[in-house]
PDB file of N, CA and C in Angstrom:
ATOM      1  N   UNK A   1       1.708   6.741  12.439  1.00  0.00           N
ATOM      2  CA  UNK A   1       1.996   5.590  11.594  1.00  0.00           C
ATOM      3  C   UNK A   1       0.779   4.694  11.471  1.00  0.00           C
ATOM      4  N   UNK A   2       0.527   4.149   9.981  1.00  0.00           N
ATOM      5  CA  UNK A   2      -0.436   2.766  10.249  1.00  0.00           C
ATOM      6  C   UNK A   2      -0.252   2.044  10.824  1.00  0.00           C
ATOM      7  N   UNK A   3      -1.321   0.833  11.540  1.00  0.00           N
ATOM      8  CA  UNK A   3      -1.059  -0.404  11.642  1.00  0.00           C
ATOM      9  C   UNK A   3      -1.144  -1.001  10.918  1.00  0.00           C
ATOM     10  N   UNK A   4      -0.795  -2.531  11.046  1.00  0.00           N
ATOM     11  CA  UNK A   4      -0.551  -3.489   9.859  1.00  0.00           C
ATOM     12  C   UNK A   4      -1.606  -3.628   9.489  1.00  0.00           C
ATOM     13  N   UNK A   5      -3.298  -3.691   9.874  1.00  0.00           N
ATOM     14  CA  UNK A   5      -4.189  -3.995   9.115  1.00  0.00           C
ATOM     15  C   UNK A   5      -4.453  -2.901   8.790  1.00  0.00           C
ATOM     16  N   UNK A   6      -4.100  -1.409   8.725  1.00  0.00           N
ATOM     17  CA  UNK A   6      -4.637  -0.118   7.755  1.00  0.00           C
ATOM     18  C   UNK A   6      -3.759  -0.882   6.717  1.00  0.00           C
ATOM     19  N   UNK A   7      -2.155  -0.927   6.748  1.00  0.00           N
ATOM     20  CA  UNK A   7      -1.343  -0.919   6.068  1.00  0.00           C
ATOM     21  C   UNK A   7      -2.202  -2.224   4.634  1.00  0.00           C
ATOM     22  N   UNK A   8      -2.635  -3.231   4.696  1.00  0.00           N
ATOM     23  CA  UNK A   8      -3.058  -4.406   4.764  1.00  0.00           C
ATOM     24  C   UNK A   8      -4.366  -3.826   3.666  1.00  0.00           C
ATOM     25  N   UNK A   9      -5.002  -2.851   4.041  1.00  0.00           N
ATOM     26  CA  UNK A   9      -5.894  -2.245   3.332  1.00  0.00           C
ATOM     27  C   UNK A   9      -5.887  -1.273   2.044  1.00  0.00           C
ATOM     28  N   UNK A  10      -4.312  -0.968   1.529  1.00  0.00           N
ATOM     29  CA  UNK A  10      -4.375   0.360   0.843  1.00  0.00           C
ATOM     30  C   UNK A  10      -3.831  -0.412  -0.210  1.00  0.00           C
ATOM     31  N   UNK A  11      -4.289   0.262  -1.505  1.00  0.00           N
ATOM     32  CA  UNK A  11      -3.963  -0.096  -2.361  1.00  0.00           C
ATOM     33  C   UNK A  11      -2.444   0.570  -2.752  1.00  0.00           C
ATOM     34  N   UNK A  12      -2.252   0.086  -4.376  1.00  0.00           N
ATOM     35  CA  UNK A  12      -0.692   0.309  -4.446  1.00  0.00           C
ATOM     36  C   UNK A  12      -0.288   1.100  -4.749  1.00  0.00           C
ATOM     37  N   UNK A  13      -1.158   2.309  -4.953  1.00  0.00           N
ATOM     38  CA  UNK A  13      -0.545   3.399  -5.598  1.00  0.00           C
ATOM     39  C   UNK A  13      -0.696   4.232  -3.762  1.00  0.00           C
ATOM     40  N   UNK A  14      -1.664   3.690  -3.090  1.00  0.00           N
ATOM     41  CA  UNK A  14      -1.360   4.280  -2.069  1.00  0.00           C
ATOM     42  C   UNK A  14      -0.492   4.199  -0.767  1.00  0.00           C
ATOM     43  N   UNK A  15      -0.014   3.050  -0.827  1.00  0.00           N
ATOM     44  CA  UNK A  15       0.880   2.273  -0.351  1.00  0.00           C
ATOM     45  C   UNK A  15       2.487   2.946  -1.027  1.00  0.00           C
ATOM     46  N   UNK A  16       2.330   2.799  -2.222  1.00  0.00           N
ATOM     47  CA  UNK A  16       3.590   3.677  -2.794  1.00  0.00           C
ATOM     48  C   UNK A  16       3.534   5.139  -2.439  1.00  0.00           C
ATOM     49  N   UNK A  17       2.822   5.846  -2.546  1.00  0.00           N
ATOM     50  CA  UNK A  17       2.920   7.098  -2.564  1.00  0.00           C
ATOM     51  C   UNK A  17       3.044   7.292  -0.723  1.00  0.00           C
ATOM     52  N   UNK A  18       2.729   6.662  -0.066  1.00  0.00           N
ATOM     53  CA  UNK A  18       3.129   6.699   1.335  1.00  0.00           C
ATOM     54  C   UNK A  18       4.537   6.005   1.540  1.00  0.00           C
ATOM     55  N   UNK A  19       4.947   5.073   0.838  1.00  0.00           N
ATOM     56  CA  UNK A  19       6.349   5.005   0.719  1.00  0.00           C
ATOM     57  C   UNK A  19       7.509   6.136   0.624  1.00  0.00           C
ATOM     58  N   UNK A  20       6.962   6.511  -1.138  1.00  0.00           N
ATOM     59  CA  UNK A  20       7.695   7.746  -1.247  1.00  0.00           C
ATOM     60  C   UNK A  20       7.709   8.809  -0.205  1.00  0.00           C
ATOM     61  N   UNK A  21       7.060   8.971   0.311  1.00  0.00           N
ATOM     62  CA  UNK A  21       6.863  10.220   1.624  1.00  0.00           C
ATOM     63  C   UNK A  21       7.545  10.209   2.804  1.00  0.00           C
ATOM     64  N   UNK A  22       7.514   8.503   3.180  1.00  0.00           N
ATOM     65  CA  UNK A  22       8.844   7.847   4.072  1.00  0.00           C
ATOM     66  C   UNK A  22      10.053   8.227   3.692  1.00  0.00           C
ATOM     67  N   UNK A  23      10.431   8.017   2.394  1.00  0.00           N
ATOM     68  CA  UNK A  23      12.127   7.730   2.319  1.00  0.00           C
ATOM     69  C   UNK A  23      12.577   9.174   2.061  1.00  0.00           C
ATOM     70  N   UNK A  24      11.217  10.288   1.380  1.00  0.00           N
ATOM     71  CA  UNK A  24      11.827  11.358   1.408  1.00  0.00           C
ATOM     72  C   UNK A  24      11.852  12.317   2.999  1.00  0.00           C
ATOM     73  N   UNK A  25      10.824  11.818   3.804  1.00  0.00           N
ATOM     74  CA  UNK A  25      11.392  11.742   5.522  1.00  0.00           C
ATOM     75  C   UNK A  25      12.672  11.237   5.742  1.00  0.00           C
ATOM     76  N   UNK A  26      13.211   9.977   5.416  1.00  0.00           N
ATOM     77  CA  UNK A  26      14.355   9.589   5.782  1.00  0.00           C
ATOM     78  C   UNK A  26      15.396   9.998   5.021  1.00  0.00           C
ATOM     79  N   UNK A  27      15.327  10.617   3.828  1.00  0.00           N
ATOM     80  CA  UNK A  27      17.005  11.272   3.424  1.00  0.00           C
ATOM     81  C   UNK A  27      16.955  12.416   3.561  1.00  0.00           C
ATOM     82  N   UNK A  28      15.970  13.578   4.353  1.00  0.00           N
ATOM     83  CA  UNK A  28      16.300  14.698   4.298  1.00  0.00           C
ATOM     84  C   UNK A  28      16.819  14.888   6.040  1.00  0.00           C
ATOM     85  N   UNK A  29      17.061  13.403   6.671  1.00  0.00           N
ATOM     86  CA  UNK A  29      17.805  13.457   7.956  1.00  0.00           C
ATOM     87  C   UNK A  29      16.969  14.329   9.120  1.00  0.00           C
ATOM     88  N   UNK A  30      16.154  14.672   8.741  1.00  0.00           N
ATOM     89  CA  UNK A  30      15.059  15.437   9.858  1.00  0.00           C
ATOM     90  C   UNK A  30      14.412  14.980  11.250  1.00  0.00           C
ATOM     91  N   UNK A  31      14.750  13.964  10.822  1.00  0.00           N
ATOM     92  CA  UNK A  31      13.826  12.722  11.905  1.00  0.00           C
ATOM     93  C   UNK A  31      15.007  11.627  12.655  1.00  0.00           C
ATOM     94  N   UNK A  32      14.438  11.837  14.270  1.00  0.00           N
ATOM     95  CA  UNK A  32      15.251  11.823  15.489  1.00  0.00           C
ATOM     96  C   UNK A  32      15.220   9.946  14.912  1.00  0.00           C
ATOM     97  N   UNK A  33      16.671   9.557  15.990  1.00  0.00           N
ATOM     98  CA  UNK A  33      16.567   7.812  15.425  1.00  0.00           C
ATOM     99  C   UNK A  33      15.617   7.198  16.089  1.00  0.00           C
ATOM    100  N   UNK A  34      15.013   7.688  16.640  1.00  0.00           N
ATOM    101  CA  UNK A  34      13.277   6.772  17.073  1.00  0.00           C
ATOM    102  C   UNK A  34      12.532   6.845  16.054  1.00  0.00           C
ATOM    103  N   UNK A  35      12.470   7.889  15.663  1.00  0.00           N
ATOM    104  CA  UNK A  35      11.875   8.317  14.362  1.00  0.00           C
ATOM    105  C   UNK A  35      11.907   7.405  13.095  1.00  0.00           C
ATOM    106  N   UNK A  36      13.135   7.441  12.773  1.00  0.00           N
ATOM    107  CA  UNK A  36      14.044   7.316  11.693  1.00  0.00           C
ATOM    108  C   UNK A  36      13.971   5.512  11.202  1.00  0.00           C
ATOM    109  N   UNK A  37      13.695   4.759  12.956  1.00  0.00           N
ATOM    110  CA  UNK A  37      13.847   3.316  12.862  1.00  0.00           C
ATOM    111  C   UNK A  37      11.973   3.173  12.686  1.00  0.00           C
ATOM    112  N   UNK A  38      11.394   3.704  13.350  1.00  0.00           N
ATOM    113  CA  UNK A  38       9.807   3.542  12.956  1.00  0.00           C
ATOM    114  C   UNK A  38       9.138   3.570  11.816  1.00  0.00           C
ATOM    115  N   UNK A  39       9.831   4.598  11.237  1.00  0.00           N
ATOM    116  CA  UNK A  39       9.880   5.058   9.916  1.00  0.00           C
ATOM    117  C   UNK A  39       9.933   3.717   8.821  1.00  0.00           C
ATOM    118  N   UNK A  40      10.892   3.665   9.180  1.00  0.00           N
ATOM    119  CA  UNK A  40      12.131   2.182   8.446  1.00  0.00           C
ATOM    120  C   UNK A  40      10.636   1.242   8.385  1.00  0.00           C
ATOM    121  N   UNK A  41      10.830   1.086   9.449  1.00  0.00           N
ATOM    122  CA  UNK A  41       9.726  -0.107   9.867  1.00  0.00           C
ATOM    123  C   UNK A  41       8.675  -0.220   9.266  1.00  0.00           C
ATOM    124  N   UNK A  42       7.739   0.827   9.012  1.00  0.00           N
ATOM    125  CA  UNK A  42       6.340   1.194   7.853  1.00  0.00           C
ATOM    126  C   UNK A  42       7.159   1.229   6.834  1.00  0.00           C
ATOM    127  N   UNK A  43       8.255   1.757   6.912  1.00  0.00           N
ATOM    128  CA  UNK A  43       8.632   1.489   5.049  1.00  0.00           C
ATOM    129  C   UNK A  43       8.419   0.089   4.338  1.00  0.00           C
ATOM    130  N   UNK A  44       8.919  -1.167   5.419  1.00  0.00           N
ATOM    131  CA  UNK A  44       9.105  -2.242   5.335  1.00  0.00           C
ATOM    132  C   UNK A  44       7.847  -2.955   5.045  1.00  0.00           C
ATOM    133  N   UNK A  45       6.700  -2.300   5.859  1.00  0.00           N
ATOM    134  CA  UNK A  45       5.353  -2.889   5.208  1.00  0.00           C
ATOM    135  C   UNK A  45       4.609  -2.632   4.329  1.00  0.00           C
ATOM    136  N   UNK A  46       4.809  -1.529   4.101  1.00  0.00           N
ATOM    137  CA  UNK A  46       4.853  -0.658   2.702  1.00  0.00           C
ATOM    138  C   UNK A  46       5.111  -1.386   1.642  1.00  0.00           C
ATOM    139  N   UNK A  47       6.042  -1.735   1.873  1.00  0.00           N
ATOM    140  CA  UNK A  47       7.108  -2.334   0.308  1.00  0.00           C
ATOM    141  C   UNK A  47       6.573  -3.715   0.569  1.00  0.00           C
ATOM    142  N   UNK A  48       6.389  -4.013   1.298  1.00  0.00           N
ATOM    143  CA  UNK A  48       5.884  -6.046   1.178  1.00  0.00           C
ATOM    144  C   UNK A  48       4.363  -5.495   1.303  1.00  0.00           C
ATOM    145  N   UNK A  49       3.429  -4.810   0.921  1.00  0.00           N
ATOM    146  CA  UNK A  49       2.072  -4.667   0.870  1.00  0.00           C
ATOM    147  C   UNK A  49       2.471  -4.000  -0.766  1.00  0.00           C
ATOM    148  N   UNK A  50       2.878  -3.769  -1.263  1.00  0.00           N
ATOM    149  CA  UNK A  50       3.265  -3.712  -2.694  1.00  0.00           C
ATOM    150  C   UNK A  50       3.458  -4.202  -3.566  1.00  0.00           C
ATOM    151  N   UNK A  51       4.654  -5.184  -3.292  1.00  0.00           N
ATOM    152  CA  UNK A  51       5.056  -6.453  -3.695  1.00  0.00           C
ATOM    153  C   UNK A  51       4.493  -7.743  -3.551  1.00  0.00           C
ATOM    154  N   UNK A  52       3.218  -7.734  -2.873  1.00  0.00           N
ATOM    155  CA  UNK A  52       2.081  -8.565  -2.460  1.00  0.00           C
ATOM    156  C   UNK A  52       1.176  -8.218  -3.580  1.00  0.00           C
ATOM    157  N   UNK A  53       0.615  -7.108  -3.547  1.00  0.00           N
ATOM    158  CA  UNK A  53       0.290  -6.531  -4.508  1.00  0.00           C
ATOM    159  C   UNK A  53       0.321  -7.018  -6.062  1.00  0.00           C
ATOM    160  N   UNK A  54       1.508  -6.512  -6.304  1.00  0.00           N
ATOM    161  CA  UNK A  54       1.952  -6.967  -7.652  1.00  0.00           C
ATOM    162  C   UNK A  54       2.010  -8.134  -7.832  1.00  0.00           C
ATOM    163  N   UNK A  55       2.726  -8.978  -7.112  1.00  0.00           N
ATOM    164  CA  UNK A  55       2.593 -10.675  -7.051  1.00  0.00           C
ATOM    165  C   UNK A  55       0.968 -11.136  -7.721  1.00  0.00           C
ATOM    166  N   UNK A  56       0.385 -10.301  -6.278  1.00  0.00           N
ATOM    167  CA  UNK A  56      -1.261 -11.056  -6.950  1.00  0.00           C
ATOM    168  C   UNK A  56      -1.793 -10.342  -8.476  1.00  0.00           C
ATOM    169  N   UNK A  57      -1.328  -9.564  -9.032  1.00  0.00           N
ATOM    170  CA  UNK A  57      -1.745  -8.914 -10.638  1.00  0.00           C
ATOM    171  C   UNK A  57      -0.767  -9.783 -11.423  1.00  0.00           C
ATOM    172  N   UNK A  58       0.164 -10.249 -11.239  1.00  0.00           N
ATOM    173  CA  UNK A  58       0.837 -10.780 -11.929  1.00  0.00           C
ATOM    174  C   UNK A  58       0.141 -11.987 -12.268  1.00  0.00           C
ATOM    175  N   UNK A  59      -0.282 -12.962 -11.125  1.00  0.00           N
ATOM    176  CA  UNK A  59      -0.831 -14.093 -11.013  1.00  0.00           C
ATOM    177  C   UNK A  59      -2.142 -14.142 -11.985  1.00  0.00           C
ATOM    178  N   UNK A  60      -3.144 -12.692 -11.824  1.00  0.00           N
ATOM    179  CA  UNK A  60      -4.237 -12.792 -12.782  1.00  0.00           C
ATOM    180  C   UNK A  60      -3.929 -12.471 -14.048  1.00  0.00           C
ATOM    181  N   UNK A  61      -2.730 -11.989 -14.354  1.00  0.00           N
ATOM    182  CA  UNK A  61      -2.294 -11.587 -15.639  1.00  0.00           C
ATOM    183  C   UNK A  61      -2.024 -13.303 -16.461  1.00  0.00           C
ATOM    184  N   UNK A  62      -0.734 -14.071 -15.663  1.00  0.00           N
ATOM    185  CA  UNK A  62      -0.604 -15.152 -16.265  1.00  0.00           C
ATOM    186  C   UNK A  62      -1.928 -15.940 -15.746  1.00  0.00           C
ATOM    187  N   UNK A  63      -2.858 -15.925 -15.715  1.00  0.00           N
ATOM    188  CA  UNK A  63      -4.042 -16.968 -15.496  1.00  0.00           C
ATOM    189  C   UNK A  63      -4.746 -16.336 -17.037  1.00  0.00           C
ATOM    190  N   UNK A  64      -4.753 -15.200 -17.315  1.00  0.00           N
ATOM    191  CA  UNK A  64      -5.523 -14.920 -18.243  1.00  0.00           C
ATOM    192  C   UNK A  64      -4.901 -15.296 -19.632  1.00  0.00           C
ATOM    193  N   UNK A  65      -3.814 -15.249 -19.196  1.00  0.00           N
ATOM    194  CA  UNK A  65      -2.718 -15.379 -20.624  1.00  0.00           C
ATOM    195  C   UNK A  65      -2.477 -16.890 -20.963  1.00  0.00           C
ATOM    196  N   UNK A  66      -2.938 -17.591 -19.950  1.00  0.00           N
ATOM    197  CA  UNK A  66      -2.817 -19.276 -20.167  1.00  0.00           C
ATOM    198  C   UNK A  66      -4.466 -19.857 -20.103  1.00  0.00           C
ATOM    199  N   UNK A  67      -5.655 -18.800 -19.783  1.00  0.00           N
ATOM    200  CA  UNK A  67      -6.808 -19.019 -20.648  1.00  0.00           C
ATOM    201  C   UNK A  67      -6.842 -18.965 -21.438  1.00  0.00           C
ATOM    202  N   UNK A  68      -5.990 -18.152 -22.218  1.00  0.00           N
ATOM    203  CA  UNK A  68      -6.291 -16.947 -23.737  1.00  0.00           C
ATOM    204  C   UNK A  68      -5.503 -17.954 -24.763  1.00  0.00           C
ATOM    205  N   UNK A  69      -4.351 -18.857 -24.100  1.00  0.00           N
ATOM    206  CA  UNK A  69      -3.793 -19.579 -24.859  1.00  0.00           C
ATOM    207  C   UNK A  69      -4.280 -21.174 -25.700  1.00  0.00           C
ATOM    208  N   UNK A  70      -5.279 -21.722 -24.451  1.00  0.00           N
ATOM    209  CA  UNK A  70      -5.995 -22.548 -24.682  1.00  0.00           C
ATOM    210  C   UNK A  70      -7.152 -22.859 -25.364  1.00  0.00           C
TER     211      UNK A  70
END
């Protein structure tokens, strides 16, 4: 598993695509519940290193769009 500062480092398509790889670990039930909760757990930073992500593109999107307006 990453730590939070690898996690902290990847961008979003890589961050997603290590998501996707989690949850398809977690619904094919393969993985013991130590597993399964660790798992969970990087999923969780995953998805808020994503949604961090996007937040901040969003932010330069409306900064540009309220330059562009002025």
């Amino acid at each position: 598993m990453k730590s939070d500062n690898n996690v902290k480092e990847l961008s979003f398509e890589q961050a997603l695509a290590e998501l996707t790889a989690l949850v398809e670990k977690l619904e094919s039930g393969a993985l013991s519940l130590e597993d399964s909760v660790g798992a969970f757990e990087q999923g969780v930073q995953l998805s808020r290193r994503c949604e961090s992500l996007l937040d901040e593109a969003e932010q330069r999107l409306q900064v540009l769009n309220t330059s562009d307006s002025a």
